[in-house]
PDB file of N, CA and C in Angstrom:
ATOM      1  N   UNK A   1       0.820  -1.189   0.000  1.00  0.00           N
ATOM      2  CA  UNK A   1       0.000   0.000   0.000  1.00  0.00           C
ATOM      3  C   UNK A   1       0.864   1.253   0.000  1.00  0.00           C
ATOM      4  N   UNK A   2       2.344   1.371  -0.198  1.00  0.00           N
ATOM      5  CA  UNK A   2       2.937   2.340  -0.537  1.00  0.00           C
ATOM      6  C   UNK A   2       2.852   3.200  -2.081  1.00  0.00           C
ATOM      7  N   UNK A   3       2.247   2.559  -2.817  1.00  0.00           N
ATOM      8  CA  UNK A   3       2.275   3.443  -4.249  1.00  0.00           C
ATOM      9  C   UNK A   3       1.317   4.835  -3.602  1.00  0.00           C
ATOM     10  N   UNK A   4       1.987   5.629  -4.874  1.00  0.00           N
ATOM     11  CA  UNK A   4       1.423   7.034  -5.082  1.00  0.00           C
ATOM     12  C   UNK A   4       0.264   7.109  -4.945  1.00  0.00           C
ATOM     13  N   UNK A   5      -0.831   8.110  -5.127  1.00  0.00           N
ATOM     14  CA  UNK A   5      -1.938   8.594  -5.001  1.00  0.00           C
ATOM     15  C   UNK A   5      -1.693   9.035  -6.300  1.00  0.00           C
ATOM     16  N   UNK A   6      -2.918   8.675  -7.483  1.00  0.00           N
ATOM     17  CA  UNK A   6      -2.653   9.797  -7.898  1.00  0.00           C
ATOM     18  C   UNK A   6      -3.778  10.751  -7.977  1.00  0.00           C
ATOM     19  N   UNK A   7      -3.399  11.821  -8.449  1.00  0.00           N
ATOM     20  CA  UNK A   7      -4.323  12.956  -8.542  1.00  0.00           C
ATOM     21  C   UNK A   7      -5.354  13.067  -9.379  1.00  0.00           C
ATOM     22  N   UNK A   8      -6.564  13.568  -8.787  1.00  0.00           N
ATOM     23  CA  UNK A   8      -7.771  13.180  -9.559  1.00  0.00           C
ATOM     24  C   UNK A   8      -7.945  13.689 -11.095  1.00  0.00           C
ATOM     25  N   UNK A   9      -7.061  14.755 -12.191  1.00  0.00           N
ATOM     26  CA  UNK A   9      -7.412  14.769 -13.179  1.00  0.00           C
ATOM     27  C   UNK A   9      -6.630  13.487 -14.167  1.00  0.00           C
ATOM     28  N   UNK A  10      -5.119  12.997 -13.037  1.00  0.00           N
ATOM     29  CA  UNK A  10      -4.876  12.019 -13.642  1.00  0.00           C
ATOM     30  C   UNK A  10      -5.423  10.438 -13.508  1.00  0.00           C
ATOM     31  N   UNK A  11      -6.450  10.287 -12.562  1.00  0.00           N
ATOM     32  CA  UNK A  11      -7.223   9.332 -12.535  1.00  0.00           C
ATOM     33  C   UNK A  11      -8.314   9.512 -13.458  1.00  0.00           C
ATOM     34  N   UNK A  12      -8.862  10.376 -13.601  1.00  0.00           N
ATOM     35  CA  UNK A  12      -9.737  10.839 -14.698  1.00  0.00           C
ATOM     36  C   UNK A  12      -9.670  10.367 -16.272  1.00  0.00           C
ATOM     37  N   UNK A  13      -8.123  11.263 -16.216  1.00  0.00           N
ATOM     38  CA  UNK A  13      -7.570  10.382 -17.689  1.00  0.00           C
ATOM     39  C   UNK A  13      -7.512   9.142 -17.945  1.00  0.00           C
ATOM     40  N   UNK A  14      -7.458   7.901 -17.352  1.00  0.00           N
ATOM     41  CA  UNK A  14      -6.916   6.851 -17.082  1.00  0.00           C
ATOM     42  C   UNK A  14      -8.376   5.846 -16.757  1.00  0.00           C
ATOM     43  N   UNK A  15      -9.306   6.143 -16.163  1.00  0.00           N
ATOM     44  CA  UNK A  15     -10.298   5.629 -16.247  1.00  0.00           C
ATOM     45  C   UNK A  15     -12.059   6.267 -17.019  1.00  0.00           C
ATOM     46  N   UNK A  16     -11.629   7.362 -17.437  1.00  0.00           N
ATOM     47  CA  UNK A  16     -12.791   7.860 -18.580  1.00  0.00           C
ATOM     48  C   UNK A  16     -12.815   6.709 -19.604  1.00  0.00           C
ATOM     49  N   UNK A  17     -11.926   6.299 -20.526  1.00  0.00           N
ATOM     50  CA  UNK A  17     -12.445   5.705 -21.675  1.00  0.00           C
ATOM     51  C   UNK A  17     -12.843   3.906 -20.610  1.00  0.00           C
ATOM     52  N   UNK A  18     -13.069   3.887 -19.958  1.00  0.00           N
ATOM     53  CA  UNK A  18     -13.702   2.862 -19.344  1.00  0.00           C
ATOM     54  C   UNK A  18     -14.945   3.234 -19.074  1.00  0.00           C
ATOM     55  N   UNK A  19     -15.220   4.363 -18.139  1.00  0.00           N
ATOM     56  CA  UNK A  19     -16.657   5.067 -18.017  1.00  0.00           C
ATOM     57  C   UNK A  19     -17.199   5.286 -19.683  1.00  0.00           C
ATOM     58  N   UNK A  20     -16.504   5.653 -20.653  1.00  0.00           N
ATOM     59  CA  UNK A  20     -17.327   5.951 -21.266  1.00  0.00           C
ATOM     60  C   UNK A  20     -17.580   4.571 -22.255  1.00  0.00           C
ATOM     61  N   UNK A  21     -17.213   3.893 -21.818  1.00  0.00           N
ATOM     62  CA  UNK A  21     -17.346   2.235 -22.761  1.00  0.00           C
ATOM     63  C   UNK A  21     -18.891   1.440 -22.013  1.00  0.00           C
ATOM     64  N   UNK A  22     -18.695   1.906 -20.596  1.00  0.00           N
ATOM     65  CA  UNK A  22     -20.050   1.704 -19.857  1.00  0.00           C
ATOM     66  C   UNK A  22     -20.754   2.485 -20.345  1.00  0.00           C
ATOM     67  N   UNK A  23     -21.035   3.056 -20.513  1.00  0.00           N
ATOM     68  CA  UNK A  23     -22.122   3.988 -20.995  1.00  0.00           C
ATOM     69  C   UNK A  23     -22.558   3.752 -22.495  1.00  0.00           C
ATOM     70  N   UNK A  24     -21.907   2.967 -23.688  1.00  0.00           N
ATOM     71  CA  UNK A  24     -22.218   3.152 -24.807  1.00  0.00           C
ATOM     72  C   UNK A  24     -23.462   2.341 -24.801  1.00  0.00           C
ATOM     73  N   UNK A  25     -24.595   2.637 -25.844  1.00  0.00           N
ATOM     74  CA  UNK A  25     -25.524   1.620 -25.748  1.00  0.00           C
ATOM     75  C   UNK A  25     -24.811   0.960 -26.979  1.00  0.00           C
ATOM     76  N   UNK A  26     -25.577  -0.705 -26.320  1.00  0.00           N
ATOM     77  CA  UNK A  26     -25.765  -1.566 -27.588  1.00  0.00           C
ATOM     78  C   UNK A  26     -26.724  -2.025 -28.555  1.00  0.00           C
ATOM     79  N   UNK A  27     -26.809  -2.569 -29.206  1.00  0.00           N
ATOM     80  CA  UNK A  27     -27.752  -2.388 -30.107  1.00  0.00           C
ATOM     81  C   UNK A  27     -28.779  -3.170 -28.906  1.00  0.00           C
ATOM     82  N   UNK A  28     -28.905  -4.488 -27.966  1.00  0.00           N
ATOM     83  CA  UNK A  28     -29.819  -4.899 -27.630  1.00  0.00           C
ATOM     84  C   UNK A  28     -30.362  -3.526 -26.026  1.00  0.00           C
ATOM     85  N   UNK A  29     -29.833  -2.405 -25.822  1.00  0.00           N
ATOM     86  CA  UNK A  29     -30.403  -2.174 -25.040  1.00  0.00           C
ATOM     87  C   UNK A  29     -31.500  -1.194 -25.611  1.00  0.00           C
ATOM     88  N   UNK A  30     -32.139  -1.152 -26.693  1.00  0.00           N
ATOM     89  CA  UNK A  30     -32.894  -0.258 -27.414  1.00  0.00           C
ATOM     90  C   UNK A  30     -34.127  -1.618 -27.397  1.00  0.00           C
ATOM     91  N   UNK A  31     -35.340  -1.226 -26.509  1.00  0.00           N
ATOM     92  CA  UNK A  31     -36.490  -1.780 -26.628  1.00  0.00           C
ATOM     93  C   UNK A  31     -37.512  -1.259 -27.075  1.00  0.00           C
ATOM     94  N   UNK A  32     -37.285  -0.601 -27.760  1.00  0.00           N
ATOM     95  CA  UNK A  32     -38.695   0.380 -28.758  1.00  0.00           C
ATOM     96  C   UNK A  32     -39.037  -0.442 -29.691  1.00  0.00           C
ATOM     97  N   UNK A  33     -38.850  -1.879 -30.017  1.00  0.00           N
ATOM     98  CA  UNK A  33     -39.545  -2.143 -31.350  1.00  0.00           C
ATOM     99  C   UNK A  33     -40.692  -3.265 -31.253  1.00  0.00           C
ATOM    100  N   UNK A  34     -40.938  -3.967 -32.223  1.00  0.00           N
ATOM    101  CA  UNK A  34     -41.751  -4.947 -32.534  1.00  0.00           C
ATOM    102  C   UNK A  34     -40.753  -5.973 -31.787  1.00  0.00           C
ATOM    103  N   UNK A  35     -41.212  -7.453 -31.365  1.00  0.00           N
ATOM    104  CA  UNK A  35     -40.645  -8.116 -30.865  1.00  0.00           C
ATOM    105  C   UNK A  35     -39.755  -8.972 -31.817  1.00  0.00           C
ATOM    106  N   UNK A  36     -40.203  -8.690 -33.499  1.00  0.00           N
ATOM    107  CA  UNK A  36     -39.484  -9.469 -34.337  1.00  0.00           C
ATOM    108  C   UNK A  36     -38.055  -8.101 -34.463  1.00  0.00           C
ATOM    109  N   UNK A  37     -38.379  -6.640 -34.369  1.00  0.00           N
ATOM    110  CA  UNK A  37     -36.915  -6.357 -34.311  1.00  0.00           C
ATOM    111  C   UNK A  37     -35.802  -6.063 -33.071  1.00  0.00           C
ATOM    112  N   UNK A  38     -36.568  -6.529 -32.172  1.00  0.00           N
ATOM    113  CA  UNK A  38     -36.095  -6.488 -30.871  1.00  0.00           C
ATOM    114  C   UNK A  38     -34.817  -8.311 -31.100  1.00  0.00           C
ATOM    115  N   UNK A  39     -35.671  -9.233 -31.604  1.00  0.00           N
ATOM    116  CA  UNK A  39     -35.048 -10.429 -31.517  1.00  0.00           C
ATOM    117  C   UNK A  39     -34.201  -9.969 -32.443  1.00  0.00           C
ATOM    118  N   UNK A  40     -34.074  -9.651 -33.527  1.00  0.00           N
ATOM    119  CA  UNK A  40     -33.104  -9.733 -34.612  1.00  0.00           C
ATOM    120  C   UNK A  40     -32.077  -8.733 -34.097  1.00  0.00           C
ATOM    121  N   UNK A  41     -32.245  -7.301 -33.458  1.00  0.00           N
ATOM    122  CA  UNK A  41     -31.017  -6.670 -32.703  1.00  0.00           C
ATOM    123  C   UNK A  41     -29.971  -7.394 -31.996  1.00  0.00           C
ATOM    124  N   UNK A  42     -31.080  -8.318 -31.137  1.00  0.00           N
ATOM    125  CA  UNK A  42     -30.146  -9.389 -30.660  1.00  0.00           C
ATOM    126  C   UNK A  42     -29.435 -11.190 -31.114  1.00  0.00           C
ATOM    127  N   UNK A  43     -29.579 -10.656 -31.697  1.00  0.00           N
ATOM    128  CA  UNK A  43     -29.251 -11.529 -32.322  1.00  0.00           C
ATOM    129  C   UNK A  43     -27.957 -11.381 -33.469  1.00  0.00           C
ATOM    130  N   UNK A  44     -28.284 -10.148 -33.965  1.00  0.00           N
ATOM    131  CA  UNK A  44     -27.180  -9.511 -34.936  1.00  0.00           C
ATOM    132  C   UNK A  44     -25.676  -9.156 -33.968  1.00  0.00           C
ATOM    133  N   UNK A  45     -26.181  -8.788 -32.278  1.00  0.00           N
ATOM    134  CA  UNK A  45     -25.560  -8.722 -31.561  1.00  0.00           C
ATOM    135  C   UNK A  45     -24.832  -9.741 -31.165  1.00  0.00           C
ATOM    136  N   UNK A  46     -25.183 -10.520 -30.831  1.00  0.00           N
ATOM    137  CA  UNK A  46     -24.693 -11.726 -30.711  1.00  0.00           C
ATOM    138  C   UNK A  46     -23.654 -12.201 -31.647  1.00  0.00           C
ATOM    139  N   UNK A  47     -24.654 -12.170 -33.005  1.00  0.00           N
ATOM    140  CA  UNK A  47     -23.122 -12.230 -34.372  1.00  0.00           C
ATOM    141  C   UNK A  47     -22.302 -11.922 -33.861  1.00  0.00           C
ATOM    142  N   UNK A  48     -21.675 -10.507 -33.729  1.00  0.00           N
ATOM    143  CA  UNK A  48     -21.018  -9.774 -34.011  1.00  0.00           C
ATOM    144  C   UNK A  48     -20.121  -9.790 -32.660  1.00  0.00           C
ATOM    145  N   UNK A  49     -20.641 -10.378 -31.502  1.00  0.00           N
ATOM    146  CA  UNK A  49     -19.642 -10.744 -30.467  1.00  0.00           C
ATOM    147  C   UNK A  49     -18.903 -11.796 -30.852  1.00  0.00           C
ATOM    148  N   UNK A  50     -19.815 -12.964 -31.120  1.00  0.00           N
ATOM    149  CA  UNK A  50     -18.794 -13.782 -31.496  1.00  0.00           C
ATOM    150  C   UNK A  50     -17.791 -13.590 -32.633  1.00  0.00           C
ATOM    151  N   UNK A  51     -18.325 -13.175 -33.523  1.00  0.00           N
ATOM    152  CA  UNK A  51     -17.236 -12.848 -34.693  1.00  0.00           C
ATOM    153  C   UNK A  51     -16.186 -12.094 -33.987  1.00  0.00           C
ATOM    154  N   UNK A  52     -16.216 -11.048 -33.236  1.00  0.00           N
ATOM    155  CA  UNK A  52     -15.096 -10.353 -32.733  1.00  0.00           C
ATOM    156  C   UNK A  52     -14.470 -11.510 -31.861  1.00  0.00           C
ATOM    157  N   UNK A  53     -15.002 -11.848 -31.335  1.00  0.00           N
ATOM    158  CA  UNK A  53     -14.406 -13.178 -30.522  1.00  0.00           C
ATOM    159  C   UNK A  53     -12.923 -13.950 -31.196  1.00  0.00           C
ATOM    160  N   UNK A  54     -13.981 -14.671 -32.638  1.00  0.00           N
ATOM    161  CA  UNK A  54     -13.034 -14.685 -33.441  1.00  0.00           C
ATOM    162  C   UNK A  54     -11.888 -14.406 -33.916  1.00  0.00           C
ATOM    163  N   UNK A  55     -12.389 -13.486 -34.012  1.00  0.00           N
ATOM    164  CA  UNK A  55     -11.219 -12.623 -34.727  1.00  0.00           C
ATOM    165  C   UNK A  55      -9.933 -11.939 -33.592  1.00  0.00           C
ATOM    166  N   UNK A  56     -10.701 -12.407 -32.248  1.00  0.00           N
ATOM    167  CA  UNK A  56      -9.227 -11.936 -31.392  1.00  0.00           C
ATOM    168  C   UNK A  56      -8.769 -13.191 -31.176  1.00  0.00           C
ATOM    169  N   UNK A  57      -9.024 -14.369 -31.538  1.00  0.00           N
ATOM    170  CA  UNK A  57      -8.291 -16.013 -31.592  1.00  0.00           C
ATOM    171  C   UNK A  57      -7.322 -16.009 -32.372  1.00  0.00           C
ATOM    172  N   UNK A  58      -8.005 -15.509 -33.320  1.00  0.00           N
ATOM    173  CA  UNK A  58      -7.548 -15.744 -35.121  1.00  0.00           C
ATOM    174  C   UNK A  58      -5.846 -15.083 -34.998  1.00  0.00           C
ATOM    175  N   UNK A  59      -6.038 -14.062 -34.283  1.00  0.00           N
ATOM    176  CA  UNK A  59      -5.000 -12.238 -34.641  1.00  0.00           C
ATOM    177  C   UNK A  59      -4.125 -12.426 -33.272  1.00  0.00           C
ATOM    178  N   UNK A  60      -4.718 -13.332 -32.370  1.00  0.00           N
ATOM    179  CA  UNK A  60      -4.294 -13.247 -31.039  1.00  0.00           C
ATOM    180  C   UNK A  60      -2.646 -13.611 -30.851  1.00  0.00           C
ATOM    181  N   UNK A  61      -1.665 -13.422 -31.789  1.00  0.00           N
ATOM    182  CA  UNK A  61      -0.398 -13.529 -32.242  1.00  0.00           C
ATOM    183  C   UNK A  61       0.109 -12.154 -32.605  1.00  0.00           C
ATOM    184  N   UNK A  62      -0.694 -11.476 -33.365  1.00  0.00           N
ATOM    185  CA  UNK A  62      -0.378 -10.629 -33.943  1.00  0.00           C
ATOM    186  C   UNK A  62      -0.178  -8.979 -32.995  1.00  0.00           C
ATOM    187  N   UNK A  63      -1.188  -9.144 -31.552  1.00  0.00           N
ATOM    188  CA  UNK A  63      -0.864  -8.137 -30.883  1.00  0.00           C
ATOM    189  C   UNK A  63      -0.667  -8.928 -29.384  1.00  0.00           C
ATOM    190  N   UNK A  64      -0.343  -8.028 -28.851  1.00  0.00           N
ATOM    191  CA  UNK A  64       0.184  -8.128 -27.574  1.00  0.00           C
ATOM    192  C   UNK A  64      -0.806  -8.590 -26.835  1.00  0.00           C
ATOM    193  N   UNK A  65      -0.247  -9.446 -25.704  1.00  0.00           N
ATOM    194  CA  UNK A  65      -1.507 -10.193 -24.895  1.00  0.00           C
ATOM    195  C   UNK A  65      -2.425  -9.078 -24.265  1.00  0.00           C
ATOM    196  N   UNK A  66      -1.721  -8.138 -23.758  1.00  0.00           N
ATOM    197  CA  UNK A  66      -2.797  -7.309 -23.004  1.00  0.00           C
ATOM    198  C   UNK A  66      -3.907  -6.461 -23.934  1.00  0.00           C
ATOM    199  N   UNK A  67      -3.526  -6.114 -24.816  1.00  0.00           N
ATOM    200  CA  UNK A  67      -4.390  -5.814 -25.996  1.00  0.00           C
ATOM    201  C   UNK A  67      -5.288  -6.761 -26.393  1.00  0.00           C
ATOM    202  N   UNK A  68      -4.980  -8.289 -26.687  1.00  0.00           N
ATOM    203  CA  UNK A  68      -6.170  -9.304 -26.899  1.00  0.00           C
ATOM    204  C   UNK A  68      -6.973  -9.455 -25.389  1.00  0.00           C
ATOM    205  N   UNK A  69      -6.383  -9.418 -24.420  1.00  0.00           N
ATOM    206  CA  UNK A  69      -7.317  -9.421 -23.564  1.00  0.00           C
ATOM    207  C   UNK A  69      -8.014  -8.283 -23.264  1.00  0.00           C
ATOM    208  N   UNK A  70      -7.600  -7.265 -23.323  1.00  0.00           N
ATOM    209  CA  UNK A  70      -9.048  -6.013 -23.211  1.00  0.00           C
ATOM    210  C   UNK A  70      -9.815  -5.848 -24.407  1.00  0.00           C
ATOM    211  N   UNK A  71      -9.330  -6.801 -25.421  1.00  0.00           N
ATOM    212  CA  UNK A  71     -10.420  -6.714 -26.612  1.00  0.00           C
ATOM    213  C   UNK A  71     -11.719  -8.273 -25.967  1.00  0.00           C
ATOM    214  N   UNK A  72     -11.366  -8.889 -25.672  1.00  0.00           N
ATOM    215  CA  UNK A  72     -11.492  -9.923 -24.978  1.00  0.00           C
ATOM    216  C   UNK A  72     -12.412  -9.568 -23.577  1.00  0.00           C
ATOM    217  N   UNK A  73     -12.060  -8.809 -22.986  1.00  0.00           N
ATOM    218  CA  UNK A  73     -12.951  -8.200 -21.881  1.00  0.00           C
ATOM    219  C   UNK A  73     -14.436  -7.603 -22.364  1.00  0.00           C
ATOM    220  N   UNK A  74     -13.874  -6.776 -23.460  1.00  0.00           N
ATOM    221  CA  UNK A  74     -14.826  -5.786 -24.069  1.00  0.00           C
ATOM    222  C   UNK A  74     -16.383  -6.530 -24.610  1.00  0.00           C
ATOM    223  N   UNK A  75     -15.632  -7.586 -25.461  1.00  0.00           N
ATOM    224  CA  UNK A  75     -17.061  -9.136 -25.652  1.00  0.00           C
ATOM    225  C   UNK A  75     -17.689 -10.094 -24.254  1.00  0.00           C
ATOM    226  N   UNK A  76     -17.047  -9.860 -23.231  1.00  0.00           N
ATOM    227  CA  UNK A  76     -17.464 -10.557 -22.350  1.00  0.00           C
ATOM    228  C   UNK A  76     -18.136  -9.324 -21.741  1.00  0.00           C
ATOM    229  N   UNK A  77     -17.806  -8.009 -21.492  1.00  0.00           N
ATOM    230  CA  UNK A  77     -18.768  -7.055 -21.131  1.00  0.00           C
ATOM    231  C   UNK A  77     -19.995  -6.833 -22.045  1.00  0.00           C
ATOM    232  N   UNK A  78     -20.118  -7.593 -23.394  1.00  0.00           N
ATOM    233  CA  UNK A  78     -20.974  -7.098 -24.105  1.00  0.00           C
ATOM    234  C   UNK A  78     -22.031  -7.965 -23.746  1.00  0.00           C
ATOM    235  N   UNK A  79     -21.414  -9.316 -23.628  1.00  0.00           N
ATOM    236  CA  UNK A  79     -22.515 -10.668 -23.550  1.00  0.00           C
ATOM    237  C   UNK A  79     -23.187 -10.627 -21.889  1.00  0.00           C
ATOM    238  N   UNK A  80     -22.197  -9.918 -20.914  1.00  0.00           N
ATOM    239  CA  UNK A  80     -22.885  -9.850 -19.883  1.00  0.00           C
ATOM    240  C   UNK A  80     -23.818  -8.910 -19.342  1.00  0.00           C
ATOM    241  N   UNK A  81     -23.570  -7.994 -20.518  1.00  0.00           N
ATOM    242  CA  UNK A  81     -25.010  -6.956 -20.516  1.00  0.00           C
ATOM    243  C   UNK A  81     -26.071  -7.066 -21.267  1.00  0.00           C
ATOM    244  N   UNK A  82     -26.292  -8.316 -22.041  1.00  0.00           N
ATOM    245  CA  UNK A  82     -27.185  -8.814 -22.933  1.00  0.00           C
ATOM    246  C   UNK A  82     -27.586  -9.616 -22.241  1.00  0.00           C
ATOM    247  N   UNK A  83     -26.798 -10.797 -20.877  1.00  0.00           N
ATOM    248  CA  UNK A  83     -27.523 -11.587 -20.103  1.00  0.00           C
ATOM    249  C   UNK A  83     -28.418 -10.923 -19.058  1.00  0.00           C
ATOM    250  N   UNK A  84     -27.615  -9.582 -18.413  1.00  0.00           N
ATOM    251  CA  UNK A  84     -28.723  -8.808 -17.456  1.00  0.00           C
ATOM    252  C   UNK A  84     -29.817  -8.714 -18.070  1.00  0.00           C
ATOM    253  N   UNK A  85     -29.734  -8.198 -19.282  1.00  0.00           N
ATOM    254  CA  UNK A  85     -30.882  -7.382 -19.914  1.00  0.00           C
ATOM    255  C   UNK A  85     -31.839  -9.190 -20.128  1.00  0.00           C
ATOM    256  N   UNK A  86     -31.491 -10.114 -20.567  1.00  0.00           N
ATOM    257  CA  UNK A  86     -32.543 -11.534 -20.864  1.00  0.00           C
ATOM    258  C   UNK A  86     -32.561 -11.567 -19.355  1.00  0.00           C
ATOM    259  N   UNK A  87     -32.372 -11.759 -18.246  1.00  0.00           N
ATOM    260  CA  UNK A  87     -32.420 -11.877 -16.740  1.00  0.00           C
ATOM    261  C   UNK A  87     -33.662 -11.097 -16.644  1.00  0.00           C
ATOM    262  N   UNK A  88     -33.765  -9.388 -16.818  1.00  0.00           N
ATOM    263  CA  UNK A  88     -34.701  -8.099 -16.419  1.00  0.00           C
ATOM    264  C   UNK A  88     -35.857  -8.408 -17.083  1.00  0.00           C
ATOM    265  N   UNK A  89     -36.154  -8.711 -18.191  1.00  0.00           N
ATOM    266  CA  UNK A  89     -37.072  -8.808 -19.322  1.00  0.00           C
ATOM    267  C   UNK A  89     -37.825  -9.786 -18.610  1.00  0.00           C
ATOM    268  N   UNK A  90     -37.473 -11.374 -18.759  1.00  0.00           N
ATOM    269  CA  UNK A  90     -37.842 -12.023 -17.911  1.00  0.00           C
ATOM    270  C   UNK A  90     -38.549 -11.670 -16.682  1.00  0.00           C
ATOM    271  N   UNK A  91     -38.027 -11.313 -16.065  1.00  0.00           N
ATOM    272  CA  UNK A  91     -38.682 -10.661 -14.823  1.00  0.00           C
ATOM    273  C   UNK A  91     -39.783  -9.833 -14.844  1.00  0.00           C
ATOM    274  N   UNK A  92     -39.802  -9.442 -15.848  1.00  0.00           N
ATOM    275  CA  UNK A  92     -41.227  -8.366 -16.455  1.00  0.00           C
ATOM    276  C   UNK A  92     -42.392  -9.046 -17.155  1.00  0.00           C
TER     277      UNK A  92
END
């Protein structure tokens, strides 16, 4: 517990593009539609995790581990805000 403190505009810097990655919507958190385009949002969503998935297997040579794993984080934050959201719905 000896490291620095650091100072709040440089904590700011350093954890904004995380706050603002929470905050983006995804395509499944938009419930305004018919239930046939509500399923297909999610679903296209879904594609498109796994394909990124993919594609950080595929490439996962090509960059640095810590880079495949926060690309890697980023799909597991996507799928676990698509499970809250099938969890909430449910519940309704």
């Amino acid at each position: 517990m000896n490291e620095p403190l650091l100072d709040f505009p440089e904590h700011v810097e350093l954890t904004e593009p995380i706050r603002q990655r929470e905050l983006e919507s995804l395509a499944f958190d938009e419930d305004n539609g018919s239930l046939e385009e509500q399923i297909r949002a999610l679903m296209l969503e879904l594609e498109d995790i796994q394909e990124e998935t993919r594609s950080i297997w595929e490439f996962r040579h090509d960059y640095p581990v810590s880079e495949s794993l926060a690309a890697l984080q980023e799909q597991k934050r996507r799928l676990t805000r698509w499970t809250h959201l099938c969890v909430k719905q449910r519940k309704t």
